[in-house]
N, C-alpha and C. Protein backbone atom coordinates (compact mmCIF):
# COMPACT_ATOMS: atom_id res chain seq x y z
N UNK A 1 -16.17 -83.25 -15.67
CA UNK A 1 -16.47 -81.97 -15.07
C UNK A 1 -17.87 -82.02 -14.48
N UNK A 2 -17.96 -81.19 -13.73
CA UNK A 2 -19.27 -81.40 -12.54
C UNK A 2 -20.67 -80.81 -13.43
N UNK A 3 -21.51 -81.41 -13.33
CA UNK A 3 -22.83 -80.89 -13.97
C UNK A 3 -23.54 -80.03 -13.50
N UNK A 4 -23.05 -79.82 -12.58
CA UNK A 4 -24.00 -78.21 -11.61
C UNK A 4 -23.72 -77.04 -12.53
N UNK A 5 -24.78 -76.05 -12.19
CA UNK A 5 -24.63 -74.88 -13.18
C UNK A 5 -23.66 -73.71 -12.34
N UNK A 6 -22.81 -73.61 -13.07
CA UNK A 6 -21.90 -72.26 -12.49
C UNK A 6 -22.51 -71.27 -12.17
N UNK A 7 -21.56 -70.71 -10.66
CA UNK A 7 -22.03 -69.64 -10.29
C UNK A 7 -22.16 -68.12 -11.13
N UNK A 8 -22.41 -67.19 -10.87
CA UNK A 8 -22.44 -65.86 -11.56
C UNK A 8 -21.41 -65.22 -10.67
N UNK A 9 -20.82 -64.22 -11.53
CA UNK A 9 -19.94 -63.68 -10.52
C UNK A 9 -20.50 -62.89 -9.47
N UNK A 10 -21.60 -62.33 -9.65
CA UNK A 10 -22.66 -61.55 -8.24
C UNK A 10 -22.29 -62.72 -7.24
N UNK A 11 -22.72 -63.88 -7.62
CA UNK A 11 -23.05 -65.07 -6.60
C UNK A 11 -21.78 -65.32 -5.81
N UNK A 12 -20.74 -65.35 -6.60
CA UNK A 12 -19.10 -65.48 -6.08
C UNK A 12 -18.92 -64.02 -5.12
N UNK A 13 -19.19 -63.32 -5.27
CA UNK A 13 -19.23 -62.08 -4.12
C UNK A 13 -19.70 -61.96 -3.40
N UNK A 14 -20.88 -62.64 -3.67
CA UNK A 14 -21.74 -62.86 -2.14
C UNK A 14 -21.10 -63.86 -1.42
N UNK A 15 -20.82 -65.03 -2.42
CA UNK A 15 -20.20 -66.00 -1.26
C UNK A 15 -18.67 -65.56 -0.38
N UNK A 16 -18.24 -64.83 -1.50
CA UNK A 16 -16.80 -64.33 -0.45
C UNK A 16 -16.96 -63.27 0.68
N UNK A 17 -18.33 -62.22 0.25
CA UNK A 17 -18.73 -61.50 0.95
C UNK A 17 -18.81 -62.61 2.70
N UNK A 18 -19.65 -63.75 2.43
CA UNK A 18 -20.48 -64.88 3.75
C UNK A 18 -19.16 -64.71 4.16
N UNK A 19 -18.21 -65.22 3.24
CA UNK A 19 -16.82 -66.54 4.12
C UNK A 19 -15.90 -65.27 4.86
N UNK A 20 -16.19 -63.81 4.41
CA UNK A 20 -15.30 -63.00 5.10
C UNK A 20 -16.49 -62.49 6.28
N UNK A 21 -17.31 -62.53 6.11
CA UNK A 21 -18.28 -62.12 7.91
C UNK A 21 -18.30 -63.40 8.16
N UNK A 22 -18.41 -64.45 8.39
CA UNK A 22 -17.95 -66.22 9.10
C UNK A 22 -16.82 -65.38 10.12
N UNK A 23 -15.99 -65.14 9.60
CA UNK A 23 -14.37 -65.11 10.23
C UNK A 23 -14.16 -63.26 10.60
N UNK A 24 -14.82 -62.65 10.89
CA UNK A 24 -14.71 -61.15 10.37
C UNK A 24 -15.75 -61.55 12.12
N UNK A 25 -16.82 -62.38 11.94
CA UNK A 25 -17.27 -62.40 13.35
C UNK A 25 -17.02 -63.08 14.11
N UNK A 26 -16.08 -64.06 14.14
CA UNK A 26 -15.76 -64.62 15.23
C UNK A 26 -14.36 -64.21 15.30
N UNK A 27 -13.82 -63.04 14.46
CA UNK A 27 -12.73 -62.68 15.42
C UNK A 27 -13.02 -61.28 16.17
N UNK A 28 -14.28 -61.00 16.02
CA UNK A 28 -15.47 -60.15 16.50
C UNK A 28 -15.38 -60.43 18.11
N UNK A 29 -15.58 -61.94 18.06
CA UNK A 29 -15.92 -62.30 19.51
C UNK A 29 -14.39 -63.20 19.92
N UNK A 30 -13.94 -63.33 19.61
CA UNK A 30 -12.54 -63.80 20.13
C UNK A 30 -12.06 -62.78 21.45
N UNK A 31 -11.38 -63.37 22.37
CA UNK A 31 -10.84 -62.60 22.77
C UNK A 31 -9.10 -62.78 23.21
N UNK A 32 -8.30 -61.54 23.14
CA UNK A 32 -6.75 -61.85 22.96
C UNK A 32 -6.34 -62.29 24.96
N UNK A 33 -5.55 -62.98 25.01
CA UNK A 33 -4.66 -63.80 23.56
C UNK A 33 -5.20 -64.61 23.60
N UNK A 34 -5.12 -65.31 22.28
CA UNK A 34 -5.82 -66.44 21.70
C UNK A 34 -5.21 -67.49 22.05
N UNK A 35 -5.93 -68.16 22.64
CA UNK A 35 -5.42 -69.66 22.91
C UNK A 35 -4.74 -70.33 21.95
N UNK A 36 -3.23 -71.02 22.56
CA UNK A 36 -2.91 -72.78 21.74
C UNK A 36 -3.41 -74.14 22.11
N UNK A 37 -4.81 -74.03 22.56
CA UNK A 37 -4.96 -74.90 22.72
C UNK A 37 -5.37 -75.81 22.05
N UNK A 38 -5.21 -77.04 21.29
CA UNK A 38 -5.89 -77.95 19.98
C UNK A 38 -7.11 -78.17 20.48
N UNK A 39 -8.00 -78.36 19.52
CA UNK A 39 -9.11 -79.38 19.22
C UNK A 39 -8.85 -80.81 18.92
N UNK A 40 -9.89 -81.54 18.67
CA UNK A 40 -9.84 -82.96 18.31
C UNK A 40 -9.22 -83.21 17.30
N UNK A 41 -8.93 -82.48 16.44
CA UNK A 41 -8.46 -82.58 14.74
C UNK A 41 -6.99 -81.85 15.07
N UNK A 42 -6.53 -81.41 16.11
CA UNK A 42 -4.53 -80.96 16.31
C UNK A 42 -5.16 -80.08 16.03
N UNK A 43 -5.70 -78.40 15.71
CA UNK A 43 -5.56 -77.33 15.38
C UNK A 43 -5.49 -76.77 16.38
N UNK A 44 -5.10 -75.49 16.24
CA UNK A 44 -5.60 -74.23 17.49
C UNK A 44 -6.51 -73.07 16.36
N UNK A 45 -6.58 -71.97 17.50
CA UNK A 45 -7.62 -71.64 17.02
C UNK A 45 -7.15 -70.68 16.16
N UNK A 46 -5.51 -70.69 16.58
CA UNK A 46 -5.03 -69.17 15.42
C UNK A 46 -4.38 -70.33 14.56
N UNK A 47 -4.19 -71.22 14.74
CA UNK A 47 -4.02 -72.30 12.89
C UNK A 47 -4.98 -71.95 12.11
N UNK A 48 -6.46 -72.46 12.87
CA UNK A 48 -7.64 -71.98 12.27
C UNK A 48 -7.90 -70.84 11.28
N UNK A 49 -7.48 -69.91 11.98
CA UNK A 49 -7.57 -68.87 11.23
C UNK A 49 -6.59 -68.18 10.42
N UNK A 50 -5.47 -68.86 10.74
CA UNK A 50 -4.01 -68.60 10.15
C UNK A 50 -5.03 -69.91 7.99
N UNK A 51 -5.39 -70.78 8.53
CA UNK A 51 -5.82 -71.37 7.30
C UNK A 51 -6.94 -70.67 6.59
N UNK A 52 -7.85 -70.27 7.32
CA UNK A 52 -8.89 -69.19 6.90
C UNK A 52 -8.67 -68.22 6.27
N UNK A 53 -7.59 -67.21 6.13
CA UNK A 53 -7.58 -66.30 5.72
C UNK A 53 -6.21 -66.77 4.94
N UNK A 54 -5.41 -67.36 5.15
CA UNK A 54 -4.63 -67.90 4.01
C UNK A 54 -4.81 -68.73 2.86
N UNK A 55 -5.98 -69.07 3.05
CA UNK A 55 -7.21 -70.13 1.82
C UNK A 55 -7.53 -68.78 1.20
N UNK A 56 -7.88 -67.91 1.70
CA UNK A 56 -8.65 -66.83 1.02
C UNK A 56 -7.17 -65.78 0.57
N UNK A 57 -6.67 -65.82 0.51
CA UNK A 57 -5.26 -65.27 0.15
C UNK A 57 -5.03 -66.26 -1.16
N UNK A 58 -4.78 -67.42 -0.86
CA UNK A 58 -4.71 -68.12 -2.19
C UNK A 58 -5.63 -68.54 -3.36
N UNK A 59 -6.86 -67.70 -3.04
CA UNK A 59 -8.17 -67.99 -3.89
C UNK A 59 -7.87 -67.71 -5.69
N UNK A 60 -6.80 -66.44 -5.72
CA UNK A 60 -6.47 -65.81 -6.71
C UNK A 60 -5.39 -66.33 -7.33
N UNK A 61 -4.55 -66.54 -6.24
CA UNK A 61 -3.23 -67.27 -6.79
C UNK A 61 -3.64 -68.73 -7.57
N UNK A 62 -4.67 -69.66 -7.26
CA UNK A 62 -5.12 -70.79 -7.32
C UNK A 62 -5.41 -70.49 -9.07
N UNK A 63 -6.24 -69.05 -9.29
CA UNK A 63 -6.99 -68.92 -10.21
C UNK A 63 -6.21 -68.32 -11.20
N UNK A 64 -4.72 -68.34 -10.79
CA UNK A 64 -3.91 -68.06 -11.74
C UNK A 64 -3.58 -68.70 -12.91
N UNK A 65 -3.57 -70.12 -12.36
CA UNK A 65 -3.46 -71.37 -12.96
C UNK A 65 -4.38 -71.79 -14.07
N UNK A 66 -5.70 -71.17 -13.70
CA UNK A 66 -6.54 -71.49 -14.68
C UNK A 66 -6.80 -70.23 -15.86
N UNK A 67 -6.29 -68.99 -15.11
CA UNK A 67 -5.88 -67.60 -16.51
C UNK A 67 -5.16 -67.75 -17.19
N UNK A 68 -3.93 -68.47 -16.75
CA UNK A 68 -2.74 -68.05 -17.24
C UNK A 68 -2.86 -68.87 -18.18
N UNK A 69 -3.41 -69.96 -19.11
CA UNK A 69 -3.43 -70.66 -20.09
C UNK A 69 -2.15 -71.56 -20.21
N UNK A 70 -2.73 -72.47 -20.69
CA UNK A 70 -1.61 -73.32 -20.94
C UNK A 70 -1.86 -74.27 -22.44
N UNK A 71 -2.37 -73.52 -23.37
CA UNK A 71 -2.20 -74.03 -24.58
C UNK A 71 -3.81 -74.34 -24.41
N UNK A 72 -3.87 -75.64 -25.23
CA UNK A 72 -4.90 -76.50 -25.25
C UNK A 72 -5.23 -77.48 -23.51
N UNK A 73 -4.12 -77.55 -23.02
CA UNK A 73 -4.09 -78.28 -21.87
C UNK A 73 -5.18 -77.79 -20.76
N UNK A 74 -5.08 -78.94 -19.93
CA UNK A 74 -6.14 -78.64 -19.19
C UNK A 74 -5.24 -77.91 -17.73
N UNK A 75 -5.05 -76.78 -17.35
CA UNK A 75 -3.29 -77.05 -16.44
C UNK A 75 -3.92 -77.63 -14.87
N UNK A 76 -2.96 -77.92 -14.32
CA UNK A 76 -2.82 -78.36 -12.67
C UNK A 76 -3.11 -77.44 -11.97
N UNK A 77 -4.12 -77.34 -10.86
CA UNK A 77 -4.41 -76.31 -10.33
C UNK A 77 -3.50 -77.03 -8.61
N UNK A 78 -2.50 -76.40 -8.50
CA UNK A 78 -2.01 -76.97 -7.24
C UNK A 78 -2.52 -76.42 -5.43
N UNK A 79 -3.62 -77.03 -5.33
CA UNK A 79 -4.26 -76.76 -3.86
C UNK A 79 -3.76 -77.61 -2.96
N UNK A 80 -3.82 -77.40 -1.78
CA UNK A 80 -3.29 -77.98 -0.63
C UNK A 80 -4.10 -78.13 0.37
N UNK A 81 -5.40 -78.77 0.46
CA UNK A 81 -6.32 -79.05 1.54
C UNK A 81 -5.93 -78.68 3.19
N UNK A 82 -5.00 -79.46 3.46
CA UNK A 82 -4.76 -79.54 4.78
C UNK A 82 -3.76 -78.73 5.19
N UNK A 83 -3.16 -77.70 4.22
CA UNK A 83 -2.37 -77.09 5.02
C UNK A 83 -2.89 -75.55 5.83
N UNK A 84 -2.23 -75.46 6.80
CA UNK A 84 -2.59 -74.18 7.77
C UNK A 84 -2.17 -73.25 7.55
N UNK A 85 -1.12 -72.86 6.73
CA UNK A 85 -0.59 -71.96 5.73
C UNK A 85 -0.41 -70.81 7.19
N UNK A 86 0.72 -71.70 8.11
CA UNK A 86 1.27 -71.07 8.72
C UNK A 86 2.42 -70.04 8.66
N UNK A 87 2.14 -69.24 9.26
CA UNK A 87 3.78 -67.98 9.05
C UNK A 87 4.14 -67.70 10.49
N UNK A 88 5.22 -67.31 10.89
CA UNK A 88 5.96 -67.17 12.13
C UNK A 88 5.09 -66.17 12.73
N UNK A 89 4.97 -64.89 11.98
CA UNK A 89 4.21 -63.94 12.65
C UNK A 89 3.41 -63.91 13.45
N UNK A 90 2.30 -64.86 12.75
CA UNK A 90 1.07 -65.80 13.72
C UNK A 90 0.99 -66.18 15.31
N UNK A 91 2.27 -66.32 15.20
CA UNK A 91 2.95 -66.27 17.05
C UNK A 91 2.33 -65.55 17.38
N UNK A 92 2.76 -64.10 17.66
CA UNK A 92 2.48 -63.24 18.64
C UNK A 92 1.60 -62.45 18.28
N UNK A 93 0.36 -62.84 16.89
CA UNK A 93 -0.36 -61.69 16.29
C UNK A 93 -1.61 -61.77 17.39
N UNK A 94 -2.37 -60.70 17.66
CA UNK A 94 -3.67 -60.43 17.95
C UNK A 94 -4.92 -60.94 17.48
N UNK A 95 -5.96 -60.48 17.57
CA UNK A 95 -7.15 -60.67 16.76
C UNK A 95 -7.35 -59.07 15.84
N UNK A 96 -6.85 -58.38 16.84
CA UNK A 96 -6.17 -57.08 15.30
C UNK A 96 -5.44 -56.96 14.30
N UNK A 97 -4.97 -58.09 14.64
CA UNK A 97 -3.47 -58.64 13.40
C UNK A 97 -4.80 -59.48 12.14
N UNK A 98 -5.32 -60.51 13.01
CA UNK A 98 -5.72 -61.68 12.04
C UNK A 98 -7.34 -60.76 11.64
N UNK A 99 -8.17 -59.73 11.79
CA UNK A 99 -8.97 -58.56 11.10
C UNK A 99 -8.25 -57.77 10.04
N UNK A 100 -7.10 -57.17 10.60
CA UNK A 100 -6.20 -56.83 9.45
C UNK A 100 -5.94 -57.36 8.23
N UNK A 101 -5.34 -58.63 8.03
CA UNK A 101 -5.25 -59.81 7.57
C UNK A 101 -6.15 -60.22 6.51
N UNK A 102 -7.47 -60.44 7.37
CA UNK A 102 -8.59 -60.83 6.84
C UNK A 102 -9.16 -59.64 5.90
N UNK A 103 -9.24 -58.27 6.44
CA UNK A 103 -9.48 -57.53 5.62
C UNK A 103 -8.79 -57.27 4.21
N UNK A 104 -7.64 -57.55 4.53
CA UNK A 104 -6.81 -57.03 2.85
C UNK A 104 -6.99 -58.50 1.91
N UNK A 105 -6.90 -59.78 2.48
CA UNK A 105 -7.61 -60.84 1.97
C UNK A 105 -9.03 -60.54 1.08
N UNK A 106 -9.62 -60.31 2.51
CA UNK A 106 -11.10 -59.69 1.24
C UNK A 106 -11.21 -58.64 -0.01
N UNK A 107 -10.58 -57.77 0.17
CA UNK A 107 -10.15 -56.81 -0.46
C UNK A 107 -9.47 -57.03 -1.76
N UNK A 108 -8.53 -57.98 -1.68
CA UNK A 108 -8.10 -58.72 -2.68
C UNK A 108 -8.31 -59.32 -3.44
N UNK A 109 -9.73 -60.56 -2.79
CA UNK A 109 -10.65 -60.49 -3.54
C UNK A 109 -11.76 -59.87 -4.25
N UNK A 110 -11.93 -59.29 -3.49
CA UNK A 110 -13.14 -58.36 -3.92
C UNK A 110 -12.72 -57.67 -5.61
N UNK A 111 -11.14 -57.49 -5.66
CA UNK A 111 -11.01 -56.18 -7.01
C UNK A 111 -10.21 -57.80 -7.95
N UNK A 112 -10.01 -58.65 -7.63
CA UNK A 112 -9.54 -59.97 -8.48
C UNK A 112 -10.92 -60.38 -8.75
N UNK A 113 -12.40 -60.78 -8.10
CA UNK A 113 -13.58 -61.28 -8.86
C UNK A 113 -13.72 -59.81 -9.89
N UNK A 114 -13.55 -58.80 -9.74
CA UNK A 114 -14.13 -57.32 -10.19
C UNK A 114 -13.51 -57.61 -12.03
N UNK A 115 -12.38 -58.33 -11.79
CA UNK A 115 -11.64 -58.86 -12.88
C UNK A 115 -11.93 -59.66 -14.28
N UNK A 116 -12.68 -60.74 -13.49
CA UNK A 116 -13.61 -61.44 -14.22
C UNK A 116 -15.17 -61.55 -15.05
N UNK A 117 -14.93 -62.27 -15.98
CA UNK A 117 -16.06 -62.38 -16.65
C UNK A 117 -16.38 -64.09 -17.03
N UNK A 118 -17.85 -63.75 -17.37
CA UNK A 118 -18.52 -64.93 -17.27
C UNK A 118 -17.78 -66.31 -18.01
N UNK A 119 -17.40 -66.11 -18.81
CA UNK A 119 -16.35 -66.95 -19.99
C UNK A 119 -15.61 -67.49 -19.26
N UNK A 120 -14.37 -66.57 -17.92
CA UNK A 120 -13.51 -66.55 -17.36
C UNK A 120 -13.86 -68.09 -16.41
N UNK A 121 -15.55 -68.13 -15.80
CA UNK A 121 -15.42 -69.22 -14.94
C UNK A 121 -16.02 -70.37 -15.42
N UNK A 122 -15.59 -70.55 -16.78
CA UNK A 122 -15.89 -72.06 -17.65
C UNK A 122 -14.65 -72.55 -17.91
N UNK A 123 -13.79 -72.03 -17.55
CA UNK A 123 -12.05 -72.34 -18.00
C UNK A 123 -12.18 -73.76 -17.16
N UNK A 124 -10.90 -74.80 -17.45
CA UNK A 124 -11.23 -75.96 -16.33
C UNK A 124 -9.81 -76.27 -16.10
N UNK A 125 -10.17 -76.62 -15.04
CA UNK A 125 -8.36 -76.90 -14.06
C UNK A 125 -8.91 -78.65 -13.53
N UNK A 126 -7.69 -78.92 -13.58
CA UNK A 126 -7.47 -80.18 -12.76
C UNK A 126 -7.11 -80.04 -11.41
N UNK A 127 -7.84 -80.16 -10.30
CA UNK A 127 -7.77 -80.07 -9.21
C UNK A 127 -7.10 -81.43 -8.42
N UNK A 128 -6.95 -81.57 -7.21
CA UNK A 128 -6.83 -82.97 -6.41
C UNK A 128 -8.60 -83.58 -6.13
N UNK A 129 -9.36 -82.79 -6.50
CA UNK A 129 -10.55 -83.60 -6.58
C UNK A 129 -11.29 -83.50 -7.78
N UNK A 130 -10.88 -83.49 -8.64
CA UNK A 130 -10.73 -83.94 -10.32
C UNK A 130 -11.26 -82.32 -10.74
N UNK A 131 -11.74 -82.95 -12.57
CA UNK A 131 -11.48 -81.32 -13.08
C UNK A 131 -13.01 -80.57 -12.98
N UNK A 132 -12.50 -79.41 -12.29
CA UNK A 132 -13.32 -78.60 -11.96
C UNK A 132 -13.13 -76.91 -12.95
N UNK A 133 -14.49 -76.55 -13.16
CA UNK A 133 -14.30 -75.15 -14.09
C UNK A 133 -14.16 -74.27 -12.57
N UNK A 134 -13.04 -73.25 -13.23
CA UNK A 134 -12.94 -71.91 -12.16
C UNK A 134 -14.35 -71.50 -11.61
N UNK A 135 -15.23 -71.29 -11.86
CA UNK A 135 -16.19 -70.57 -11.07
C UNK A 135 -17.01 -72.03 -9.89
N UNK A 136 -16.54 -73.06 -10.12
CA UNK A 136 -16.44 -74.14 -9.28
C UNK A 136 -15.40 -74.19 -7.74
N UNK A 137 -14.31 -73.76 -8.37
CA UNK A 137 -13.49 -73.50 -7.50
C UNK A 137 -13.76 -72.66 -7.11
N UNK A 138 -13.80 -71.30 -7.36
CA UNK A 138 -13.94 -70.45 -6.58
C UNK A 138 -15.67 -70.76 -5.20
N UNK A 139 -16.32 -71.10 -5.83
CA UNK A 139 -17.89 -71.36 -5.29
C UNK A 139 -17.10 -72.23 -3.77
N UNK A 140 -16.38 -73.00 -4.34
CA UNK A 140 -16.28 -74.20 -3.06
C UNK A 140 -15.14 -73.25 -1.98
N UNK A 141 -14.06 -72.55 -2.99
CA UNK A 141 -13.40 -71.85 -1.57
C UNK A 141 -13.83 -70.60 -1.14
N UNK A 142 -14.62 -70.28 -1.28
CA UNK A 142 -15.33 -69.14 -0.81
C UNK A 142 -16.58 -69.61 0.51
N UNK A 143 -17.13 -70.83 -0.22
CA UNK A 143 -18.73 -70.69 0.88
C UNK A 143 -18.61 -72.54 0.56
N UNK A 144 -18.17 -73.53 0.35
CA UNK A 144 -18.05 -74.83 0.85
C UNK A 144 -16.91 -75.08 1.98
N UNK A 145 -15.94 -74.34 1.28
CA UNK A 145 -14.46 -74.94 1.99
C UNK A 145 -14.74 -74.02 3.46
N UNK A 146 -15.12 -72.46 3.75
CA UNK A 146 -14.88 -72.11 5.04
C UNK A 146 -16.25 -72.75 6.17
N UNK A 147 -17.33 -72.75 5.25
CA UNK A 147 -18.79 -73.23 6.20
C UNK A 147 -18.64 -74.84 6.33
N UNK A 148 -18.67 -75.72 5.33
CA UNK A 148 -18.95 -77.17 5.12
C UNK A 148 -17.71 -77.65 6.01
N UNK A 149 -16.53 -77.14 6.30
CA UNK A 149 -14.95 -78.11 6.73
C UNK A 149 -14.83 -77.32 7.66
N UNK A 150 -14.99 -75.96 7.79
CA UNK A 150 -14.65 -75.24 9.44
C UNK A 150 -15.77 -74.68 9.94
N UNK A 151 -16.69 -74.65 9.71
CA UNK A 151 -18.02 -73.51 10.42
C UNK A 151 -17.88 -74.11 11.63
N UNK A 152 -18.20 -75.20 11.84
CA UNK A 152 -18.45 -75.87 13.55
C UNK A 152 -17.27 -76.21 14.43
N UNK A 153 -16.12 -76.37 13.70
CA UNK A 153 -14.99 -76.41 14.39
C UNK A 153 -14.74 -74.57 14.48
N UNK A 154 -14.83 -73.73 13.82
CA UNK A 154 -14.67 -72.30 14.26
C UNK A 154 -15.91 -71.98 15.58
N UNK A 155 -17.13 -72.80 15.70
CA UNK A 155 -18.31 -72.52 16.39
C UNK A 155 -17.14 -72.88 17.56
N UNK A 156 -16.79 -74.01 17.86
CA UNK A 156 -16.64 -74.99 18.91
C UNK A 156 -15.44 -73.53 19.80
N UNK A 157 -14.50 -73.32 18.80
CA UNK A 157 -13.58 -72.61 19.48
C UNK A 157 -14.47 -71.22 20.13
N UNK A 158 -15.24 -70.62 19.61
CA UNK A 158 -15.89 -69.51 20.31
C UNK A 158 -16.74 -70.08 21.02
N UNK A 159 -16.92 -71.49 21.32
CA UNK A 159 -17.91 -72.13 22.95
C UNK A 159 -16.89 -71.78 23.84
N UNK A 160 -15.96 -71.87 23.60
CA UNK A 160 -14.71 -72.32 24.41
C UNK A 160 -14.06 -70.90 24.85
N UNK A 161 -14.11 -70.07 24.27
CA UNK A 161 -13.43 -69.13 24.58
C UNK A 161 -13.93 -68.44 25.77
């Protein structure tokens, strides 16, 4: 398990607070309709954000795994890096659709951290990048996973637009 000192849950709100204005402003400046056009890495820009706010949709579900106990065991926290956590809808949605979206995402989080306590983010899950305590996970998908893996590929698409 990682030797860094866990976040506080203030700190986890702030960071979900960042990762929902990241994406809260550049669909600020987007304008409809949103391009299919890929980047260098195959995405478009509503994959992009179809993964953005579906990462943040699964922040809780992820952290289910590590509430829900599993004895003495350490349980499987099943994440999926690369997926775009596409839905059909996504087709024809707006940038009013994917604000919408994003808002009840945040929201969701916002009253699921409201949930927790300090104890809660020493629990430890086995991740695909080994075992990490919940308030780890949460730290990385909140303010590593949307800034560190998409900030500049989300920049690039609002050069472009």
């Amino acid at each position: 398990m990682s030797e860094r000192p866990l976040p506080t849950i203030e700190g986890l709100k702030s960071a979900c607070d960042a990762n929902y204005a990241l994406v809260k402003n550049a669909l600020d400046r987007l304008e409809d309709p949103l391009s299919d056009e890929k980047d260098e890495g195959g995405w478009s820009v509503k994959q992009l954000l179809s993964h953005l706010i579906g990462a943040m949709y699964r922040v809780p579900i992820h952290a289910s795994f590590y509430l829900a106990g599993n004895g003495d065991a350490v349980p499987d926290i099943p994440i999926e890096p690369h997926n775009d956590y596409w839905i059909n809808e996504w087709n024809n949605a707006t940038t009013a659709n994917y604000r919408a979206a994003l808002d009840l995402a945040y929201q969701g989080n916002v009253a699921f951290l409201a949930t927790l306590d300090a104890a809660d983010l020493t629990r430890p899950g086995n991740t695909i990048f080994g075992e990490w305590p919940l308030g780890m996970m949460l730290q990385i998908s909140y303010a590593g996973h949307p800034l560190n893996f998409h900030g500049e590929q989300l920049e690039a698409f609002l050069a472009a637009d």
